[in-house]
N, C-alpha and C. Protein backbone atom coordinates (compact mmCIF):
# COMPACT_ATOMS: atom_id res chain seq x y z
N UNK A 1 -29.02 26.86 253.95
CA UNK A 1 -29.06 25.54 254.55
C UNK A 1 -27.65 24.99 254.77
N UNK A 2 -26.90 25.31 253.99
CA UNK A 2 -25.45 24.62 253.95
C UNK A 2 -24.87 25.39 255.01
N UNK A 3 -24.87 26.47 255.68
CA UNK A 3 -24.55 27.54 256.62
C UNK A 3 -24.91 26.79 257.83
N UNK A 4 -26.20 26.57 257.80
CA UNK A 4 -26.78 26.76 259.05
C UNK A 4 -26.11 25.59 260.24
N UNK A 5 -25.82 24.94 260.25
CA UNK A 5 -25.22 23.88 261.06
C UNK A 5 -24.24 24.04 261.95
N UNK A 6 -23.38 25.01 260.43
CA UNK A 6 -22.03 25.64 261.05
C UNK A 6 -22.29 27.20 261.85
N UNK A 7 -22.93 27.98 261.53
CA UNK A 7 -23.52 29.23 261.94
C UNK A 7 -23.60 29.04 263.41
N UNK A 8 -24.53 27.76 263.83
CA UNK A 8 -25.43 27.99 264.72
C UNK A 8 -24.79 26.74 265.57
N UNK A 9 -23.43 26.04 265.13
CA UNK A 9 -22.48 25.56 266.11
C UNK A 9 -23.41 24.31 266.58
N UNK A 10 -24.28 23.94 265.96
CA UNK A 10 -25.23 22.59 266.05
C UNK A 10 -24.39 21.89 265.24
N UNK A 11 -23.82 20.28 266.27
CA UNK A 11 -23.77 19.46 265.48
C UNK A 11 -24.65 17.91 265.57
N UNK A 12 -25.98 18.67 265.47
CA UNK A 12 -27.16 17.90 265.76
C UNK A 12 -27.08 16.70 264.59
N UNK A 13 -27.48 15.88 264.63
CA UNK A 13 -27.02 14.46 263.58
C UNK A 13 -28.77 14.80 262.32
N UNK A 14 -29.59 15.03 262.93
CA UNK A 14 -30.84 15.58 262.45
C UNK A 14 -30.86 17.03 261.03
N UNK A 15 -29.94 17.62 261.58
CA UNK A 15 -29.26 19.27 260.53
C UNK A 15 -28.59 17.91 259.87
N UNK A 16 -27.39 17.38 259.98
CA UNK A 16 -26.77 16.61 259.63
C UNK A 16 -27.37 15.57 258.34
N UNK A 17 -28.14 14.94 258.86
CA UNK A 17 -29.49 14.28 257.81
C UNK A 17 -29.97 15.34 256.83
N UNK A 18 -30.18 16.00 257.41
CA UNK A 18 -31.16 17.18 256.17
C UNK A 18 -30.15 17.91 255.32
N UNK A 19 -28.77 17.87 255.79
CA UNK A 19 -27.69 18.55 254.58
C UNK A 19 -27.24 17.24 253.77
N UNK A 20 -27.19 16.13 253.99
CA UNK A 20 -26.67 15.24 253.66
C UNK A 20 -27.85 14.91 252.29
N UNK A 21 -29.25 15.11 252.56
CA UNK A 21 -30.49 14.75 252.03
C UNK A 21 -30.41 15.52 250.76
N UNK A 22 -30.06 16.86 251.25
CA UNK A 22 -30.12 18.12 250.19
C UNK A 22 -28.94 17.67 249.16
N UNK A 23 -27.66 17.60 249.52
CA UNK A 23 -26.61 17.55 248.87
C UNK A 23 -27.41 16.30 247.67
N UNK A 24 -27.36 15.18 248.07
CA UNK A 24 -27.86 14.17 247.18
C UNK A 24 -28.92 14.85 246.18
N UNK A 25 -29.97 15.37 246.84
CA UNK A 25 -31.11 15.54 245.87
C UNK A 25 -30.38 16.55 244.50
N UNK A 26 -29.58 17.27 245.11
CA UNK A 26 -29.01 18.73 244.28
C UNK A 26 -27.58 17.62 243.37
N UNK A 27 -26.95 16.87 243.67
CA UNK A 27 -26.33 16.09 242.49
C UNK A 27 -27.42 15.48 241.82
N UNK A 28 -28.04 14.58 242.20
CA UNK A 28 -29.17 13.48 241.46
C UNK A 28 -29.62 14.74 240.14
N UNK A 29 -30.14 15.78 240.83
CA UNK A 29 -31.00 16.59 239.67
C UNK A 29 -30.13 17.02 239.00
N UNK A 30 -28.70 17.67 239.63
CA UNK A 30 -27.74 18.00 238.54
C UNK A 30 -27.42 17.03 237.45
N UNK A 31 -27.10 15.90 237.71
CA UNK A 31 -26.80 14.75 236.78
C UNK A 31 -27.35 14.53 235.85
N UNK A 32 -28.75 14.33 236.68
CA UNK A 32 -30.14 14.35 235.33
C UNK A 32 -29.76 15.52 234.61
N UNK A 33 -29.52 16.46 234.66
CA UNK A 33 -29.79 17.86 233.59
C UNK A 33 -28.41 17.25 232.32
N UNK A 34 -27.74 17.19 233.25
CA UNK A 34 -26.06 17.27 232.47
C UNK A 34 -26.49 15.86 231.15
N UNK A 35 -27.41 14.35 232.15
CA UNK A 35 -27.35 13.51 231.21
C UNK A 35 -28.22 13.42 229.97
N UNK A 36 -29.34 14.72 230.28
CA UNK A 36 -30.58 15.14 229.24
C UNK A 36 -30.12 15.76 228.25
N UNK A 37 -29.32 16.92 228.76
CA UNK A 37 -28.18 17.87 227.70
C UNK A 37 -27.89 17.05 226.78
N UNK A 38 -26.65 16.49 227.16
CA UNK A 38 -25.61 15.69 226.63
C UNK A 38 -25.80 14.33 225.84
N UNK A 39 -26.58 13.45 226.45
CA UNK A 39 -27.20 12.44 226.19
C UNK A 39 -28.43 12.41 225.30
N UNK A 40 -29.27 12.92 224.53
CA UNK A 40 -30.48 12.94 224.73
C UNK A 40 -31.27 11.12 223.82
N UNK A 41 -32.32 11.20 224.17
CA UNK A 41 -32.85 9.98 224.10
C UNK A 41 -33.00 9.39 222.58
N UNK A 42 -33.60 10.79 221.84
CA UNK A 42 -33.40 10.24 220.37
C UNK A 42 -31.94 10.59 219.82
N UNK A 43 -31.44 10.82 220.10
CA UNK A 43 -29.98 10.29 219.49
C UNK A 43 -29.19 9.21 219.99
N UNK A 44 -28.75 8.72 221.57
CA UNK A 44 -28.39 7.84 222.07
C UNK A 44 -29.30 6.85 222.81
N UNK A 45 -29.97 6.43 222.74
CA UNK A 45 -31.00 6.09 223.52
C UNK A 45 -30.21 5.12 224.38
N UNK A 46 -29.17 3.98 224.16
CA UNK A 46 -29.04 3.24 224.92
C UNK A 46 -28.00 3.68 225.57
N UNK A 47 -27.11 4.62 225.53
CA UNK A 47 -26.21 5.03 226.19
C UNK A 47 -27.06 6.10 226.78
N UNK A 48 -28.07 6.88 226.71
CA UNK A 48 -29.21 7.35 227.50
C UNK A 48 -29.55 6.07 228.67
N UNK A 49 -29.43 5.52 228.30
CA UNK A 49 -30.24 4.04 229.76
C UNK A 49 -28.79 3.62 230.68
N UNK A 50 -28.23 3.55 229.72
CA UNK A 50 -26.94 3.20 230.98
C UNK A 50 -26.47 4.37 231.89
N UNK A 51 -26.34 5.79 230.90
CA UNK A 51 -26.00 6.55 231.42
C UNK A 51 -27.08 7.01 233.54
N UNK A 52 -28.56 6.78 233.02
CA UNK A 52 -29.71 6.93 233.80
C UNK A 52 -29.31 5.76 235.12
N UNK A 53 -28.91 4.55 234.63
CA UNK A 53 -28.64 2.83 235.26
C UNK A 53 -27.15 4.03 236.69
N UNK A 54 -25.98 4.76 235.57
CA UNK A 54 -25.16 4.96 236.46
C UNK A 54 -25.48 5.78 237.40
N UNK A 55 -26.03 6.70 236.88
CA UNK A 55 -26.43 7.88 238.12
C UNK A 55 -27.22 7.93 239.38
N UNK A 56 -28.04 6.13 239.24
CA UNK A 56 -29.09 5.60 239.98
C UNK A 56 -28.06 4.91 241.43
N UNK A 57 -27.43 3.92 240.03
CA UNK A 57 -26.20 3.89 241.29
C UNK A 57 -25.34 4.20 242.26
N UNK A 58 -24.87 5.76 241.67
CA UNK A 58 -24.68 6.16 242.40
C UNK A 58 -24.63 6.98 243.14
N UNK A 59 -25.86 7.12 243.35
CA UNK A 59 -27.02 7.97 244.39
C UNK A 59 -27.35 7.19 244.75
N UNK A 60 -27.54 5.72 245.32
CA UNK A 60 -27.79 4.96 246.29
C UNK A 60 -26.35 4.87 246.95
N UNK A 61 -25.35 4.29 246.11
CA UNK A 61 -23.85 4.38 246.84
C UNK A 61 -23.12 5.00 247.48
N UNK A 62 -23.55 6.46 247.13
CA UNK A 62 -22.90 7.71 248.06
C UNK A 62 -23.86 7.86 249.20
N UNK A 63 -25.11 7.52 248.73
CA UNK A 63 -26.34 7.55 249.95
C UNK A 63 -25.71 6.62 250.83
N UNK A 64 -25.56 5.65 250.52
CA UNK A 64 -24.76 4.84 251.88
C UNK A 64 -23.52 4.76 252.15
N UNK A 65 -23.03 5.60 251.57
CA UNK A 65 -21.58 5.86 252.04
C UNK A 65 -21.85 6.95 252.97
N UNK A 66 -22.48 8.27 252.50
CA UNK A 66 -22.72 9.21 253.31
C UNK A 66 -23.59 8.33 254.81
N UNK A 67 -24.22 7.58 254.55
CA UNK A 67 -25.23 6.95 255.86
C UNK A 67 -24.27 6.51 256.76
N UNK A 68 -23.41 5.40 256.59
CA UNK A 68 -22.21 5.16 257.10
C UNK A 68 -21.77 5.99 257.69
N UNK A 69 -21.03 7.38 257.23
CA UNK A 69 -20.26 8.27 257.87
C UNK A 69 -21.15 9.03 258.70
N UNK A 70 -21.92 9.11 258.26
CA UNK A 70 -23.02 9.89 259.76
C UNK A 70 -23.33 8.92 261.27
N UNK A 71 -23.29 7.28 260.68
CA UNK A 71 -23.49 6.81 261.69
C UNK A 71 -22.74 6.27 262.66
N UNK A 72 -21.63 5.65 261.90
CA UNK A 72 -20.37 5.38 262.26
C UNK A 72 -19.26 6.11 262.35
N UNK A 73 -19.12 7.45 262.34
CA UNK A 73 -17.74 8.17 262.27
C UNK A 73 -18.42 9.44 262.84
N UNK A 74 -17.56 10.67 262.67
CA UNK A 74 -17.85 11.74 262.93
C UNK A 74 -19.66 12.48 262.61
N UNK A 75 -19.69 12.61 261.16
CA UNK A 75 -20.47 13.14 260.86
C UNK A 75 -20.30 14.20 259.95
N UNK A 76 -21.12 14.72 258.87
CA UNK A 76 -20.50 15.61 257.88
C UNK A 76 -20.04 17.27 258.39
N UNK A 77 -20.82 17.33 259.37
CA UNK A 77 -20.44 19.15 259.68
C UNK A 77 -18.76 18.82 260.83
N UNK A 78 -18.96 18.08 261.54
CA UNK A 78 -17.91 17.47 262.49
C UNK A 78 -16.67 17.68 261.48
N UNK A 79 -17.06 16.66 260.63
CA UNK A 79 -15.74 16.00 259.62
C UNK A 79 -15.21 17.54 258.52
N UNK A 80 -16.36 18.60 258.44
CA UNK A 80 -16.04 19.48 258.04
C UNK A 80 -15.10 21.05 258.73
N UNK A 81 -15.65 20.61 259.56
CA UNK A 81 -14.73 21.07 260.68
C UNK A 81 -13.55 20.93 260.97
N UNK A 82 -13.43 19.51 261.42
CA UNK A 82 -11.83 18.90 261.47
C UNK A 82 -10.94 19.11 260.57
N UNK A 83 -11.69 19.26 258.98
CA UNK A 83 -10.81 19.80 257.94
C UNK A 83 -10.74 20.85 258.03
N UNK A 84 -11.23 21.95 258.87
CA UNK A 84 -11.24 23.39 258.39
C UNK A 84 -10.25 23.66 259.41
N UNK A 85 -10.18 22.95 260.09
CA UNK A 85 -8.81 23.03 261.81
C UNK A 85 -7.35 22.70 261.05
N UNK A 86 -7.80 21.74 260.29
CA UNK A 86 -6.72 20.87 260.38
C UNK A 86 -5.30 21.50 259.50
């Protein structure tokens, strides 16, 4: 999936959405793992809730940061590009 955009020289805003979708879902779940590990509930419980409070945050924040840059600027495969030129 992370290929395909660039592979196939689409810089459809739609591929664009669906890598942008993936990336988020694949931190969000990473986070959770790292904050279950590390954190767990019967030992920290309330630094378990804040820790859960940050990660919520920011997976909405990068969600609209990333939304922003797709809508207003280049776009992530574009912008990945330009770095790979540049």
């Amino acid at each position: 999936m992370t290929l395909a955009p660039f592979a196939a020289g689409s810089l459809n805003p739609l591929m664009d959405g669906v890598l942008v979708s993936l990336l988020l879902m694949h931190s969000h779940i990473g986070f959770d793992s790292i904050i279950t590990d590390y954190a767990p509930s019967w030992r920290v419980p309330m630094s378990r809730k804040l820790l859960n409070w940050a990660r919520n945050l920011a997976l909405v924040l990068v969600g609209w940061g990333w939304y922003e840059f797709e809508t207003n600027d280049v776009g992530l495969t574009e912008g990945v590009k330009r770095l790979w030129h540049a």
